[in-house]
N, C-alpha and C. Protein backbone atom coordinates (compact mmCIF):
# COMPACT_ATOMS: atom_id res chain seq x y z
N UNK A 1 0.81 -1.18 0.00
CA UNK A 1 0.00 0.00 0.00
C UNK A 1 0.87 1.27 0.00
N UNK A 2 1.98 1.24 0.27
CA UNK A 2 2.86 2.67 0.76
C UNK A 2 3.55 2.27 -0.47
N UNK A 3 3.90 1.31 -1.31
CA UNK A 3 4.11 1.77 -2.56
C UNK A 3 3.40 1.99 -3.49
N UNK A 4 2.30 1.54 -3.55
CA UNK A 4 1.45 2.70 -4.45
C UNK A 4 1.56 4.13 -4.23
N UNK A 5 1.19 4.44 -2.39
CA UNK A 5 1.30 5.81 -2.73
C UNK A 5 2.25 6.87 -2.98
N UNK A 6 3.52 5.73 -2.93
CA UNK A 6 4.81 6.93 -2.86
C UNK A 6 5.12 6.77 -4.52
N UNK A 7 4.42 5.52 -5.33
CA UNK A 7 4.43 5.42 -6.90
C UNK A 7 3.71 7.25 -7.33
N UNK A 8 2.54 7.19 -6.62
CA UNK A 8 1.40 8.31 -7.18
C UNK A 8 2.21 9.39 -6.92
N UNK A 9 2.86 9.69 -5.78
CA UNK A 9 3.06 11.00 -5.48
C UNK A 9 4.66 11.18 -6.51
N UNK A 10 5.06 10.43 -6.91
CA UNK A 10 6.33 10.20 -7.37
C UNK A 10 5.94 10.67 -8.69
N UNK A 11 4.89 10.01 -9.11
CA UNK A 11 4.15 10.72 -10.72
C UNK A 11 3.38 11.78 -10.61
N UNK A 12 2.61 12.66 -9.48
CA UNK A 12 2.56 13.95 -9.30
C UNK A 12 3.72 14.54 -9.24
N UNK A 13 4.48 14.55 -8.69
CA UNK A 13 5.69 15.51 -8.55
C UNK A 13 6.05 15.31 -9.82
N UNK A 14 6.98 14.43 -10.83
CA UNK A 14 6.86 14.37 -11.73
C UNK A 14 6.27 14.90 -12.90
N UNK A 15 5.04 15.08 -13.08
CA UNK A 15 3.94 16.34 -13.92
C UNK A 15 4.06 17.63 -13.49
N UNK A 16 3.86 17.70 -12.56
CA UNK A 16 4.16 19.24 -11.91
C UNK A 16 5.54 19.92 -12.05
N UNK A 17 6.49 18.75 -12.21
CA UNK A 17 8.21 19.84 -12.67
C UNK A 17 7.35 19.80 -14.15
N UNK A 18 7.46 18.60 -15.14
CA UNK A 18 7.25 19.14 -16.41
C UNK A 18 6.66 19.72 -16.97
N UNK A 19 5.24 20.17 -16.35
CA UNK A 19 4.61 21.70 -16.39
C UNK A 19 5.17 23.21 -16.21
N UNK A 20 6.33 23.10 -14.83
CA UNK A 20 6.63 24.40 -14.50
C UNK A 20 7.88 24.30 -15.44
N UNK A 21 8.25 23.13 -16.07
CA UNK A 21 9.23 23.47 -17.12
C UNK A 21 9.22 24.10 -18.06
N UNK A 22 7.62 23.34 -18.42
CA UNK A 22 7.19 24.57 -19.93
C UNK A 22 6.63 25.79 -19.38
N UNK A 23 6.11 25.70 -18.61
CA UNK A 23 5.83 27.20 -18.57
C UNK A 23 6.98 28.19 -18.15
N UNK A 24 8.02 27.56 -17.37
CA UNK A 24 9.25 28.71 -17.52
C UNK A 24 9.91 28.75 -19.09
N UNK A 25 9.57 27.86 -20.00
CA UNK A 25 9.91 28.04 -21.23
C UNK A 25 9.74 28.82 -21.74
N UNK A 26 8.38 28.61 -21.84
CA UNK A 26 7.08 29.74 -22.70
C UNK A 26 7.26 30.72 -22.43
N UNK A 27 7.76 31.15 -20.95
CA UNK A 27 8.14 33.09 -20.60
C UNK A 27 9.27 32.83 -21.10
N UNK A 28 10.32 32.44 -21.39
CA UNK A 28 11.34 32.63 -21.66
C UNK A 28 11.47 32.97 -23.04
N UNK A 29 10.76 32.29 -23.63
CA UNK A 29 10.49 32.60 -25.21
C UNK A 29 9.83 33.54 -25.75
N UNK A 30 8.56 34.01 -24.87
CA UNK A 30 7.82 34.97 -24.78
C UNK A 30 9.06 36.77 -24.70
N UNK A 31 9.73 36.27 -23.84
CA UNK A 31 10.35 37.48 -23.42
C UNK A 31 11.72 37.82 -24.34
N UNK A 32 12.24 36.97 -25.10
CA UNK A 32 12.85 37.07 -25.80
C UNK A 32 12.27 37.38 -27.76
N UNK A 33 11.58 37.23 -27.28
CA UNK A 33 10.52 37.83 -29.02
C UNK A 33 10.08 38.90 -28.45
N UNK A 34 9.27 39.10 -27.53
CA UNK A 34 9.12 40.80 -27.42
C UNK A 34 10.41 41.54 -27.62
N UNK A 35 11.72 41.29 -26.73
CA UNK A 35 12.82 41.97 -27.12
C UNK A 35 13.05 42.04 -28.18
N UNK A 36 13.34 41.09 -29.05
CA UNK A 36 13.59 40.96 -30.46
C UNK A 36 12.80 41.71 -31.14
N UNK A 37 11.35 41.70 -30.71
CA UNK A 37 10.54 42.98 -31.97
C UNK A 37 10.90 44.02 -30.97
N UNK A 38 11.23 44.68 -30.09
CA UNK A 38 11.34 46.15 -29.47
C UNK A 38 12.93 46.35 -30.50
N UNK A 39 13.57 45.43 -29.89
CA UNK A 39 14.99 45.85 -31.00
C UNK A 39 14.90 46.45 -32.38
N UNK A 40 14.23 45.50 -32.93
CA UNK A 40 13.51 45.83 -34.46
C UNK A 40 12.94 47.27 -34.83
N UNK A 41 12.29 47.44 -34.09
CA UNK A 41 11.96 48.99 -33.64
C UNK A 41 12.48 49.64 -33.53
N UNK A 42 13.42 49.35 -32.34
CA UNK A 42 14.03 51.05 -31.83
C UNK A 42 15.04 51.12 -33.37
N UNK A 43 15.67 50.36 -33.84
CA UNK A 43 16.53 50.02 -34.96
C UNK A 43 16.04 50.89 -36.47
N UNK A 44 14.82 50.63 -36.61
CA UNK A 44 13.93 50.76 -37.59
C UNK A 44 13.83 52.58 -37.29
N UNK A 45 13.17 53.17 -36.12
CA UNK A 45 12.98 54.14 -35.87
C UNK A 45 14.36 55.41 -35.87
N UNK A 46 15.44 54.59 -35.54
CA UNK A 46 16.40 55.02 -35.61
C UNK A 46 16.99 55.40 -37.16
N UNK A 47 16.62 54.17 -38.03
CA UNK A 47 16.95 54.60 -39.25
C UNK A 47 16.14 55.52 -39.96
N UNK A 48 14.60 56.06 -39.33
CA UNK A 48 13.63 57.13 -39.74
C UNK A 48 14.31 58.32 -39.31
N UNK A 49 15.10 58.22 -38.43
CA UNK A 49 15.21 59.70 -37.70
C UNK A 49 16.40 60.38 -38.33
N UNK A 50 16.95 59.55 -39.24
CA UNK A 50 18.72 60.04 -39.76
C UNK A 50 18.68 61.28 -40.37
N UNK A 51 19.25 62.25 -40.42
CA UNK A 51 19.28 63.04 -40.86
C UNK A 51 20.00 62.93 -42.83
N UNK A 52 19.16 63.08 -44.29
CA UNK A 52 19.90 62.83 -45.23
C UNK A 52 21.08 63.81 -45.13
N UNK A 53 21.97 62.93 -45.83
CA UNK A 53 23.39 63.53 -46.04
C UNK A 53 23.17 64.69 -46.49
N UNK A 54 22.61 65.07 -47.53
CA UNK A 54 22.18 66.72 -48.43
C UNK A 54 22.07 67.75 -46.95
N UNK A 55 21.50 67.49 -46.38
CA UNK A 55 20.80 68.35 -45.26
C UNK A 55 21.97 68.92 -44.08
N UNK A 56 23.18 67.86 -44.19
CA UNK A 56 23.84 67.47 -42.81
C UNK A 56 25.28 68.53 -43.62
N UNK A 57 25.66 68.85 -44.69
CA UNK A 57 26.83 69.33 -45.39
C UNK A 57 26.44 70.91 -45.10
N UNK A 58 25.58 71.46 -44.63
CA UNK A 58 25.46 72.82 -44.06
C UNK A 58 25.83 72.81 -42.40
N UNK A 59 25.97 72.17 -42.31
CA UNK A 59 26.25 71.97 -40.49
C UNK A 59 27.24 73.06 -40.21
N UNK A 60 27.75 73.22 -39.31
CA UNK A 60 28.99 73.35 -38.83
C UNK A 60 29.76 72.42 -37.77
N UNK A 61 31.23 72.70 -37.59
CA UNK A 61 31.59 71.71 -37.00
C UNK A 61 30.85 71.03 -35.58
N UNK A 62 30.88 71.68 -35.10
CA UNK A 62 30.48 71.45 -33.77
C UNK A 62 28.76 70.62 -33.58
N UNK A 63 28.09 70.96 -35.15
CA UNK A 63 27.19 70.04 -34.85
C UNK A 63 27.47 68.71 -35.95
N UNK A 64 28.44 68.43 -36.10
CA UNK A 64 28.73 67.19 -36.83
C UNK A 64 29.21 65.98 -35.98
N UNK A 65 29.10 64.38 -36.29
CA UNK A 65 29.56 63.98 -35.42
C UNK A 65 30.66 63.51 -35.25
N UNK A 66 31.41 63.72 -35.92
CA UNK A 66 32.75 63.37 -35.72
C UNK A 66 33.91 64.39 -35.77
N UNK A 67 34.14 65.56 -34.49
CA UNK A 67 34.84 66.58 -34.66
C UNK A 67 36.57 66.60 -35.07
N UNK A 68 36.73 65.39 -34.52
CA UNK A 68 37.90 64.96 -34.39
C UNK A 68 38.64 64.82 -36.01
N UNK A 69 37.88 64.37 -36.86
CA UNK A 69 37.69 63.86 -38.43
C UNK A 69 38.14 65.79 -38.91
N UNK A 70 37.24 66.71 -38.68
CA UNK A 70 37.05 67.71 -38.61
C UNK A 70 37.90 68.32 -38.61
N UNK A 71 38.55 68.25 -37.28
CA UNK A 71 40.05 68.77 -37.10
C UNK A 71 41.29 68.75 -38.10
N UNK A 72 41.13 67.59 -38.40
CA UNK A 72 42.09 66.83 -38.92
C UNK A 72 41.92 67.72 -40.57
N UNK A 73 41.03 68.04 -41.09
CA UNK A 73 40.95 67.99 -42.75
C UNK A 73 40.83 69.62 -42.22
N UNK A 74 40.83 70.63 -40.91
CA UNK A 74 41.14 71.99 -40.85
C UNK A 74 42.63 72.01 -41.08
N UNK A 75 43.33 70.83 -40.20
CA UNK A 75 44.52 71.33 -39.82
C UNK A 75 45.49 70.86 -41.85
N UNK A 76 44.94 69.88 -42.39
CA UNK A 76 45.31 69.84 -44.13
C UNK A 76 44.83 71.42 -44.70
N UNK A 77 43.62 71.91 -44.35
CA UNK A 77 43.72 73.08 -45.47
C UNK A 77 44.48 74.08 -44.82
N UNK A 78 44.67 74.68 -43.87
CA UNK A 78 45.94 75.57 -43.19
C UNK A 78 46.91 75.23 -43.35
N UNK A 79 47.53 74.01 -44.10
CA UNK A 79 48.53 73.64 -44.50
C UNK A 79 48.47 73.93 -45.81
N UNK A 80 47.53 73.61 -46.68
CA UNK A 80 47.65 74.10 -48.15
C UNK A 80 47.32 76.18 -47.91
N UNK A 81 46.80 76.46 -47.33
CA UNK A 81 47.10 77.62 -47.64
C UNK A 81 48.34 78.59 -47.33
N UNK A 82 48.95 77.86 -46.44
CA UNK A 82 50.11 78.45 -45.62
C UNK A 82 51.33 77.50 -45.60
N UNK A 83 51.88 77.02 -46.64
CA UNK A 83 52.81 75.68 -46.64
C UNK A 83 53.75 76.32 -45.61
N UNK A 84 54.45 77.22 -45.08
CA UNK A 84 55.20 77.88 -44.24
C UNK A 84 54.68 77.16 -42.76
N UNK A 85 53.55 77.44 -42.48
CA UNK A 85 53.15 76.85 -41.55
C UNK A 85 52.98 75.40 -41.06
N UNK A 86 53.32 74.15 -42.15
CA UNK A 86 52.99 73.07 -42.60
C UNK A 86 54.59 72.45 -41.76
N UNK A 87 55.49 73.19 -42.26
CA UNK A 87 56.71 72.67 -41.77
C UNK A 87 57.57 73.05 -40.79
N UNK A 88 58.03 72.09 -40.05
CA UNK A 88 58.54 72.60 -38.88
C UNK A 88 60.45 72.08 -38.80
């Protein structure tokens, strides 16, 4: 008689992990496709918001993003206008 019931409870416990298995699955999967479409999005939205190149060649430096780039092609034309200055 006490092995039947420790058979039964042995196959309840049993169903009950492989239930809370799938269902920690199912969120797990769940939560990883929502991310995946939010990514998609912010990605997508990001590529709406770009500013076209045509638009961005009136800037000035300071609102461009790469100042450093900037620098660099000031400090070449002060060199072509002033080769004196170029060499040290």
């Amino acid at each position: 008689m006490t092995g039947e019931l420790e058979a039964q409870a042995y196959g309840v416990l049993a169903t009950l992990a492989a239930l809370l298995l799938m269902l920690v699955t199912g969120g797990v999967i769940y939560l990883t496709a929502i991310e995946w479409r939010d990514k998609r999005k912010r990605a997508q939205e990001a590529l709406d918001s770009r500013t076209p190149v045509r638009k961005r060649q009136g800037q000035t430096r300071d609102q461009r993003k790469d100042p450093k780039q900037d620098r660099k092609n000031d400090k070449k034309k002060d060199k072509k206008k002033d080769p004196e200055k170029g060499r040290k």
